[in-house]
Protein backbone atom coordinates (compact mmCIF):
# COMPACT_ATOMS: atom_id res chain seq x y z
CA UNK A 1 14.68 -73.05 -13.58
CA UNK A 2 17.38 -71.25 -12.18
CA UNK A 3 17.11 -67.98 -10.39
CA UNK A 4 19.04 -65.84 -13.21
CA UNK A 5 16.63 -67.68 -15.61
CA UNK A 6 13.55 -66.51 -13.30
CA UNK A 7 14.75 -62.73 -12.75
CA UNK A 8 15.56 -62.38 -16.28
CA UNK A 9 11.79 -63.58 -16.93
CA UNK A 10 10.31 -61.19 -14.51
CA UNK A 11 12.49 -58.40 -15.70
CA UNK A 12 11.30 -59.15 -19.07
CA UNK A 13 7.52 -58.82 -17.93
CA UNK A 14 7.79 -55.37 -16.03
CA UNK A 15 9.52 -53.64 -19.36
CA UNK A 16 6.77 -55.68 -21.54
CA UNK A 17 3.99 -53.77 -19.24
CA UNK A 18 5.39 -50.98 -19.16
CA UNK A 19 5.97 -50.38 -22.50
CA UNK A 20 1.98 -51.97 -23.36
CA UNK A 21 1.00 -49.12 -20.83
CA UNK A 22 2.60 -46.32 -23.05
CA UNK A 23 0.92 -48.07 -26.26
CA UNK A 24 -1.93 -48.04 -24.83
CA UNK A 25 -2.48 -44.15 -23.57
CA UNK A 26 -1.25 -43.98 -27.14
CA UNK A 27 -4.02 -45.16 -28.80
CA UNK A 28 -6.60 -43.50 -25.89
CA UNK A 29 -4.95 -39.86 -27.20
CA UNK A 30 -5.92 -40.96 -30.92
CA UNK A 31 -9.31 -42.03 -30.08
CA UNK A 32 -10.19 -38.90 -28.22
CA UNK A 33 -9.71 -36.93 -31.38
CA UNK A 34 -12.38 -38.63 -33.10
CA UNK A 35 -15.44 -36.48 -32.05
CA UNK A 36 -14.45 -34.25 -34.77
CA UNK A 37 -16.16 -36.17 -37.37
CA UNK A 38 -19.62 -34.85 -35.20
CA UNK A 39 -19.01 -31.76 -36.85
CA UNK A 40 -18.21 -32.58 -39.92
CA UNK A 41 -21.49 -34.82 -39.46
CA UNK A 42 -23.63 -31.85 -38.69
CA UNK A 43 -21.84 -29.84 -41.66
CA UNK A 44 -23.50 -32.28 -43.88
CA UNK A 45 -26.43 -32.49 -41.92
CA UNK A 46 -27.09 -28.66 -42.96
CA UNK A 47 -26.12 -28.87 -46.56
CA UNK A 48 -28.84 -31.68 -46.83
CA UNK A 49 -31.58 -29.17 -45.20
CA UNK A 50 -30.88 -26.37 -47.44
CA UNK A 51 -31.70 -28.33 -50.29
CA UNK A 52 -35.51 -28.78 -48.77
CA UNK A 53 -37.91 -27.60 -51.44
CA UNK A 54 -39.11 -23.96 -50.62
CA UNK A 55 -42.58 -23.56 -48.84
CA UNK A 56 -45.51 -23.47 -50.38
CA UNK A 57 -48.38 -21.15 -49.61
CA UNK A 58 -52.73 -21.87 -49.74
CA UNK A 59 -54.91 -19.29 -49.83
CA UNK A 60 -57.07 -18.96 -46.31
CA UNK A 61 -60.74 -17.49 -46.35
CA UNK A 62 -60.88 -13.87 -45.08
CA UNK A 63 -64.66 -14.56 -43.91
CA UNK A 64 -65.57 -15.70 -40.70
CA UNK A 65 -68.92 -16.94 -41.90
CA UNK A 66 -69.98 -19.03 -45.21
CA UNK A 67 -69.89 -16.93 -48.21
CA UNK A 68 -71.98 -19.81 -49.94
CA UNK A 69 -74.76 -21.97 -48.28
CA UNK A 70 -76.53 -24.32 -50.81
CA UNK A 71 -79.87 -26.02 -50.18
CA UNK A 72 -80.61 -28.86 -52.70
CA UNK A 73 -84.10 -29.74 -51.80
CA UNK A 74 -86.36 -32.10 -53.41
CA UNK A 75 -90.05 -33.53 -53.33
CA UNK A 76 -89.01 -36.95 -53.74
CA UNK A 77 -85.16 -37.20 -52.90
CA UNK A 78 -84.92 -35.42 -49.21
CA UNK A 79 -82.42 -32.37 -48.88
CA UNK A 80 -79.09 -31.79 -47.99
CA UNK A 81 -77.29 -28.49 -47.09
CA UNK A 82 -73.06 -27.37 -48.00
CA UNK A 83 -71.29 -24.67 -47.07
CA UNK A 84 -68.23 -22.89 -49.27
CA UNK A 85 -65.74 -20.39 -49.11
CA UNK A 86 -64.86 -17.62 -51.23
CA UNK A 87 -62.56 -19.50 -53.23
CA UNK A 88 -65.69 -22.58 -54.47
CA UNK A 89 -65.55 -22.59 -58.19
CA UNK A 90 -68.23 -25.91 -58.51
CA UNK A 91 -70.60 -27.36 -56.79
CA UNK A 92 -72.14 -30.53 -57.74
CA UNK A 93 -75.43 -31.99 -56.46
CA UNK A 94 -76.21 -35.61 -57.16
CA UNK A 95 -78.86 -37.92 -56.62
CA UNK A 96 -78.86 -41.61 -55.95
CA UNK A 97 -81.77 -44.25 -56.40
CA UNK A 98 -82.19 -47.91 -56.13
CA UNK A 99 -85.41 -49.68 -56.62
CA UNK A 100 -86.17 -53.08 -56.70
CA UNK A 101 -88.62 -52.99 -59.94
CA UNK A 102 -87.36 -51.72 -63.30
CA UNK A 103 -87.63 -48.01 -64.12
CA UNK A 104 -90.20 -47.31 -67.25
CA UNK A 105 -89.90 -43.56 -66.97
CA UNK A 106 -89.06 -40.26 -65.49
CA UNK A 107 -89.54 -36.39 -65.61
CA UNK A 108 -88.27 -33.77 -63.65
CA UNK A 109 -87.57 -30.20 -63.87
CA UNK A 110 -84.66 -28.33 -61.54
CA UNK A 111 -84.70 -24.63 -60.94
CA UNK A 112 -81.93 -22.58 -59.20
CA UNK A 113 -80.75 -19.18 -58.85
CA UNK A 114 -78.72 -18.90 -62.13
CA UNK A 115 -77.38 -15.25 -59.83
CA UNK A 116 -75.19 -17.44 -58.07
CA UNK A 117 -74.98 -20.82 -59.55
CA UNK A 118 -74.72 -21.44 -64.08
CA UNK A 119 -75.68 -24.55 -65.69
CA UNK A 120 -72.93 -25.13 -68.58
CA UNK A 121 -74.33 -27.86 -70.95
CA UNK A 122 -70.93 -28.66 -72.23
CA UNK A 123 -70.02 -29.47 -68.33
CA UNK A 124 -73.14 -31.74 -68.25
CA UNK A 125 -74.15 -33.79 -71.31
CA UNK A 126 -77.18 -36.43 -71.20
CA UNK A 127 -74.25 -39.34 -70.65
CA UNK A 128 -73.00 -37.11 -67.91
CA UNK A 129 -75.87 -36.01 -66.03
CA UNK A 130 -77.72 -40.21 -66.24
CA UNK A 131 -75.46 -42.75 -66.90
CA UNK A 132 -78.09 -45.28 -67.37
CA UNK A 133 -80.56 -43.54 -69.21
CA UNK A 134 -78.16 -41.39 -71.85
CA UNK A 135 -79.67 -42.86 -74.99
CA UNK A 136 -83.14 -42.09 -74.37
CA UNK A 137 -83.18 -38.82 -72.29
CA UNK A 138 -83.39 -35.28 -73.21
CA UNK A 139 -82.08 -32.34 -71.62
CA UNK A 140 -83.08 -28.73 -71.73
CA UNK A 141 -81.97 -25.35 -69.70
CA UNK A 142 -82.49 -22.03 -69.39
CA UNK A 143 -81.27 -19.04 -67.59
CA UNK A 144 -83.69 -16.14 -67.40
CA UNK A 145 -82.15 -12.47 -67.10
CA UNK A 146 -84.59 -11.73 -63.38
CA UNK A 147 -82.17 -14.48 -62.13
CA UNK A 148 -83.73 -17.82 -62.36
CA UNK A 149 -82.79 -20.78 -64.44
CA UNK A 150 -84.46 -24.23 -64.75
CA UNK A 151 -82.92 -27.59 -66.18
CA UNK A 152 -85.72 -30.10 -67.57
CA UNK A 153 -85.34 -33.66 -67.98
CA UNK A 154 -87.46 -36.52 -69.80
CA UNK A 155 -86.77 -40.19 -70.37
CA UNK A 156 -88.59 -43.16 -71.01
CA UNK A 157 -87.49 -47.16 -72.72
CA UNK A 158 -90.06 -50.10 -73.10
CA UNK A 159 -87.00 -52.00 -71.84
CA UNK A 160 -86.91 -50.02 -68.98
CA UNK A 161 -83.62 -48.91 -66.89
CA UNK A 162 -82.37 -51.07 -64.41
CA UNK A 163 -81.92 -49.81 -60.75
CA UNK A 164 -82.04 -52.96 -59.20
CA UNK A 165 -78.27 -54.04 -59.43
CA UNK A 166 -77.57 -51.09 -56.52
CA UNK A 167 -77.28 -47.41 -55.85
CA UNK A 168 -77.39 -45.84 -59.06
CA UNK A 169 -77.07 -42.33 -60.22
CA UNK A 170 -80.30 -40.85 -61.35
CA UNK A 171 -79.57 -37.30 -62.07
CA UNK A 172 -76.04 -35.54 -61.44
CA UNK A 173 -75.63 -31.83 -62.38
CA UNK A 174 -72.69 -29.26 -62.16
CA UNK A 175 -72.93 -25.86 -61.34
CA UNK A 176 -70.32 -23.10 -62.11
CA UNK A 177 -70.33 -20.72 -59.54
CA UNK A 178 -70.47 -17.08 -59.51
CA UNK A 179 -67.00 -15.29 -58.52
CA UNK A 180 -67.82 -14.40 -54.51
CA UNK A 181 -66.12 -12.35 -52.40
CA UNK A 182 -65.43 -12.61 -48.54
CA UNK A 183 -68.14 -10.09 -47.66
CA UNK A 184 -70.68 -12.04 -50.00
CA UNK A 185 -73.17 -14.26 -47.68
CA UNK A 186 -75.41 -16.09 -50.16
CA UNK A 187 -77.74 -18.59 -49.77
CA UNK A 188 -79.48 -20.45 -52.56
CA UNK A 189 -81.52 -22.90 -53.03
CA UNK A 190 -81.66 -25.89 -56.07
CA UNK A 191 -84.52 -27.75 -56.14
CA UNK A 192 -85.82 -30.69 -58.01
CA UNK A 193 -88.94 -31.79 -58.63
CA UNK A 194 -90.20 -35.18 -59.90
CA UNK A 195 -93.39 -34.75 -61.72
CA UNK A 196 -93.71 -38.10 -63.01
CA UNK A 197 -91.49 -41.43 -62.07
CA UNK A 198 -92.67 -44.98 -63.19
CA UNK A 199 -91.90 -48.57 -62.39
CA UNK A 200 -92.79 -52.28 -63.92
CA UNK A 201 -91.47 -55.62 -64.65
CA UNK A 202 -90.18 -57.14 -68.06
CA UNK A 203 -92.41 -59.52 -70.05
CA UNK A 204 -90.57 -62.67 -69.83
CA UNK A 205 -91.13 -63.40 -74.28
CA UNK A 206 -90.29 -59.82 -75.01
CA UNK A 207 -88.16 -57.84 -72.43
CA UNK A 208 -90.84 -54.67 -72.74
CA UNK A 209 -92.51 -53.91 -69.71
CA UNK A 210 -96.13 -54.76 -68.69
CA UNK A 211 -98.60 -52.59 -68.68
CA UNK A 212 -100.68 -54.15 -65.87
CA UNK A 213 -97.43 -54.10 -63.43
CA UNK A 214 -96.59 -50.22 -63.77
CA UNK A 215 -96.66 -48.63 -60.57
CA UNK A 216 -96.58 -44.92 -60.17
CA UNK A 217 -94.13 -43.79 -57.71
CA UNK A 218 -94.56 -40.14 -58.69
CA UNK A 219 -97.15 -38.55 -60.99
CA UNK A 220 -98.14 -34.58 -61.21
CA UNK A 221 -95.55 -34.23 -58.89
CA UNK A 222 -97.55 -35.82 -56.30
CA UNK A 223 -95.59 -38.54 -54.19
CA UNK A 224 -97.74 -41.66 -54.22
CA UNK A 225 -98.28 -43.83 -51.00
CA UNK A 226 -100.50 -46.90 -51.14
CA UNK A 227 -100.12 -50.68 -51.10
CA UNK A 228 -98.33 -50.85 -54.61
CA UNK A 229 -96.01 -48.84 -53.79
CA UNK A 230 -95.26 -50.42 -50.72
CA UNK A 231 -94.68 -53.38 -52.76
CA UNK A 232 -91.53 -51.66 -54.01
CA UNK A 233 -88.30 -51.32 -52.16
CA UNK A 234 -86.63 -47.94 -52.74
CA UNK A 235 -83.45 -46.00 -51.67
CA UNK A 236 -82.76 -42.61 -52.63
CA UNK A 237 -80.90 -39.80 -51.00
CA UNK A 238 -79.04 -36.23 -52.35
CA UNK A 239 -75.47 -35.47 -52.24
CA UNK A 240 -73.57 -32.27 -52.54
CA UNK A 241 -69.94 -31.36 -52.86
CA UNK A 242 -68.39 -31.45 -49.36
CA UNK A 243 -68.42 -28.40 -47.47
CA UNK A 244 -65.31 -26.31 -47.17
CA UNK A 245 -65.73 -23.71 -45.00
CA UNK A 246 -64.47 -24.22 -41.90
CA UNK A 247 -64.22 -21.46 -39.18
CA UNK A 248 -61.19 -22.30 -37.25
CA UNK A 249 -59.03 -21.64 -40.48
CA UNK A 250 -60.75 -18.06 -40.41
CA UNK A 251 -58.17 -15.39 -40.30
CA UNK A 252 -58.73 -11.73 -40.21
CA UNK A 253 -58.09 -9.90 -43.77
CA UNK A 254 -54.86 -8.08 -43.48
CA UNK A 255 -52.14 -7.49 -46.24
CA UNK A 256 -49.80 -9.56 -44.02
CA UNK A 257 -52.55 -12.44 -43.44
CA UNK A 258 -53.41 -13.14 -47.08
CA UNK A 259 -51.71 -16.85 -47.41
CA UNK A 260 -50.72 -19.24 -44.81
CA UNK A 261 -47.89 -21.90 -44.97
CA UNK A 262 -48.51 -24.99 -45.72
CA UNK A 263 -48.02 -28.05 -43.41
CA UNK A 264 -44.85 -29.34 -45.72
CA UNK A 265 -43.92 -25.68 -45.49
CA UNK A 266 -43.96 -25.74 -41.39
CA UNK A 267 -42.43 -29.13 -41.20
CA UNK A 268 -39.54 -27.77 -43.43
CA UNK A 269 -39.08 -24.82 -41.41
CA UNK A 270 -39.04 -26.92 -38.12
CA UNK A 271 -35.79 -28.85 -39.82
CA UNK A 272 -34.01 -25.63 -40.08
CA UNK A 273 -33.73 -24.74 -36.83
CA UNK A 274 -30.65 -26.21 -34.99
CA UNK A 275 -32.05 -25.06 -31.72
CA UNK A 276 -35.94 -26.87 -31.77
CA UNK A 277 -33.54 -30.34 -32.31
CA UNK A 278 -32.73 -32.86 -29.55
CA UNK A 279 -29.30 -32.33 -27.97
CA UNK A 280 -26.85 -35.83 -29.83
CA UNK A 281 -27.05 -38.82 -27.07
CA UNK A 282 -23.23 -39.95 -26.28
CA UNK A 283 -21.72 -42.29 -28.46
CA UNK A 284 -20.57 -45.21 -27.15
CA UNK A 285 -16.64 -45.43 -26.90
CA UNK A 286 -15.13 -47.27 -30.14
CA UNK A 287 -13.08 -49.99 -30.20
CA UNK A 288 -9.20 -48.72 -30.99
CA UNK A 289 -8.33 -49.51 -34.92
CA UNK A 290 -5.40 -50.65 -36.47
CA UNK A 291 -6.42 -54.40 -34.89
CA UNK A 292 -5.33 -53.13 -30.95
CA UNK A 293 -6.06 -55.72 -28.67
CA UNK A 294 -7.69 -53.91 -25.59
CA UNK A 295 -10.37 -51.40 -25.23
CA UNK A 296 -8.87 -47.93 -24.01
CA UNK A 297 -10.60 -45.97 -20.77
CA UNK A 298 -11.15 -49.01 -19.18
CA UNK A 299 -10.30 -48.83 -15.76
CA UNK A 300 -9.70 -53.03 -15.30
CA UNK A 301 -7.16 -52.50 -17.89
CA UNK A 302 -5.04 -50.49 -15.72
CA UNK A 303 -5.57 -52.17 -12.34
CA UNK A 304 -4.44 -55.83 -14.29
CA UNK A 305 -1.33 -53.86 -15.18
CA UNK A 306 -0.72 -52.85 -11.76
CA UNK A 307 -1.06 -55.97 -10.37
CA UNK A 308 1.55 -58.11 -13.43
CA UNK A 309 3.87 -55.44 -11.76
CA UNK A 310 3.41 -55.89 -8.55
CA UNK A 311 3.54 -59.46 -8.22
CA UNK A 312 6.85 -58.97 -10.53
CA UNK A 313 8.00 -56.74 -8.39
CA UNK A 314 7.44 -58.43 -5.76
CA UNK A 315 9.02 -62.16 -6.67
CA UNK A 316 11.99 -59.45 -7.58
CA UNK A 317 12.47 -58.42 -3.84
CA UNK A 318 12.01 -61.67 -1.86
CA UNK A 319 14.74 -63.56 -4.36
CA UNK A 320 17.26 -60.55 -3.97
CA UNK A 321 16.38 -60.58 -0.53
CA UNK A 322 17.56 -63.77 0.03
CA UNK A 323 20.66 -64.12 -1.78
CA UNK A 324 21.40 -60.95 0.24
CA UNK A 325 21.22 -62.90 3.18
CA UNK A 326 22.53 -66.21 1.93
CA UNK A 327 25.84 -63.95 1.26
């Protein structure tokens, strides 16, 4: 190649860089506009959170002790003790039995403070109240005007009722309660007691149950314990509605103190507020658009231009150089 050829060449790459070094602060100035958008972003951002449903509010107990205790007590089933708030509107006491021989027959009677607590019959039909023994039990109540009420129950099949399968509800009753108020503190009592409770086993031709396998488990209200009825495997325990009263969420009885917010309330609230938020991590820096070929703010980029120059540059000098002194 000659040495016009080569000069032309080199002259050729210093105006190429050069003008590739313009293009590309060009397209650094564009990109550096871009953070913008974060605004536009966080404009969105806001509309979004001001379409948040509005808090909701639950009532909070103004008592700092139970205004309801409930002792369901029993001669045969055990007791078991809930406490309410003002705000308890039922209360429902259950108990569960599982025995491994057939059930022939049962009577009990229930008495509570009908004060406090009210036995609705419509709330508690015979279907309602035992599952199992619906078709052949019958249900009476009464509320006397000193205070007292009593709930009696009587059922009895041939065929028996079968407890064996599992836990099993044998009586289940719902009490309305009385309206209360936060400076109410009562404490009642429902008790059952069994006055009668049979077992036997099936006669194999008929299904009816033997007479010489009947086993008292209960009878006058007296709670048997001999050999025969250790010959019987039984489970039974009382439930009541869960207790809630709970003195942490006690506040004191103020106009301004009558509701607190809710948790989906407080987490709303929390979204609101720009300042409670986590300051944006940096972006990292995008590519250039439009299809450039180099990353901008990169400081290689620079020092490769630099050197095409310089090496240009210098080829440039020595041949000049030496045609100065060849002349």
């Amino acid at each position: 190649m000659s040495k016009c050829a080569l000069r032309l060449v080199l002259t050729f790459i210093i105006t190429t860089s050069i003008l590739f070094s313009s293009l590309v602060l060009a397209k650094g100035a564009e990109l550096t506009e871009e953070p913008a958008a974060a605004s536009e972003s966080f404009t969105d951002a806001a509309e979004e959170v001001s379409d948040a449903p509005e808090p909701t509010t639950l009532p909070v107990s103004k008592a700092d002790h139970p205004v309801l205790t409930v002792n369901a007590v029993s001669n045969y089933f055990g007791r078991v003790k809930s406490e309410y708030n003002e705000f308890t509107r039922e209360v429902t006491v259950t108990y569960m039995l599982k025995s491994s021989k057939r059930l022939l027959c049962a009577q009990w009677a229930l008495s509570y403070e009908s004060s406090v607590l009210h036995f609705d019959p419509e709330k508690n039909p015979t279907d309602k109240v035992c599952p199992l023994m619906k078709k052949n039990a019958v249900i009476t109540s009464e509320e006397e005007e000193d205070g007292t009420g009593c709930i009696s129950f009587n059922a009895a099949n041939l065929h028996m009722f079968d407890y064996s399968n599992g836990e099993a509800v044998f009586a289940k009753i719902v009490f309305d309660v009385k309206d209360l108020t936060p400076q109410d503190s009562e404490n009642t009592k429902v008790d059952m007691c069994v006055s009668e409770l049979c077992v036997s086993e099936p006669d194999p031709s008929n299904g009816n149950a033997l007479s010489d396998k009947e086993i008292f488990l209960v009878t006058h209200g007296y709670v048997v314990e001999d050999k025969k009825v250790e010959s019987v495997r039984i489970t039974k325990y009382a439930t009541l509605t869960k207790s809630n009263f709970n003195e942490n969420d006690y506040i004191p009885a103020s106009p301004d103190q009558a509701v607190v917010t809710s948790p989906a309330a407080t987490a709303a609230t929390a979204v609101t507020e720009p300042a409670v938020t986590e300051p944006a991590k940096k972006e990292k820096p995008k590519k250039a658009e439009n299809g450039a070929l180099l990353q901008t703010g990169k400081w290689y980029v620079a020092l490769l231009i630099l050197l095409v120059l310089l090496a240009c540059s210098t080829v440039l000098f020595v041949m000049r150089k030496r045609d100065i002194y060849n002349d």
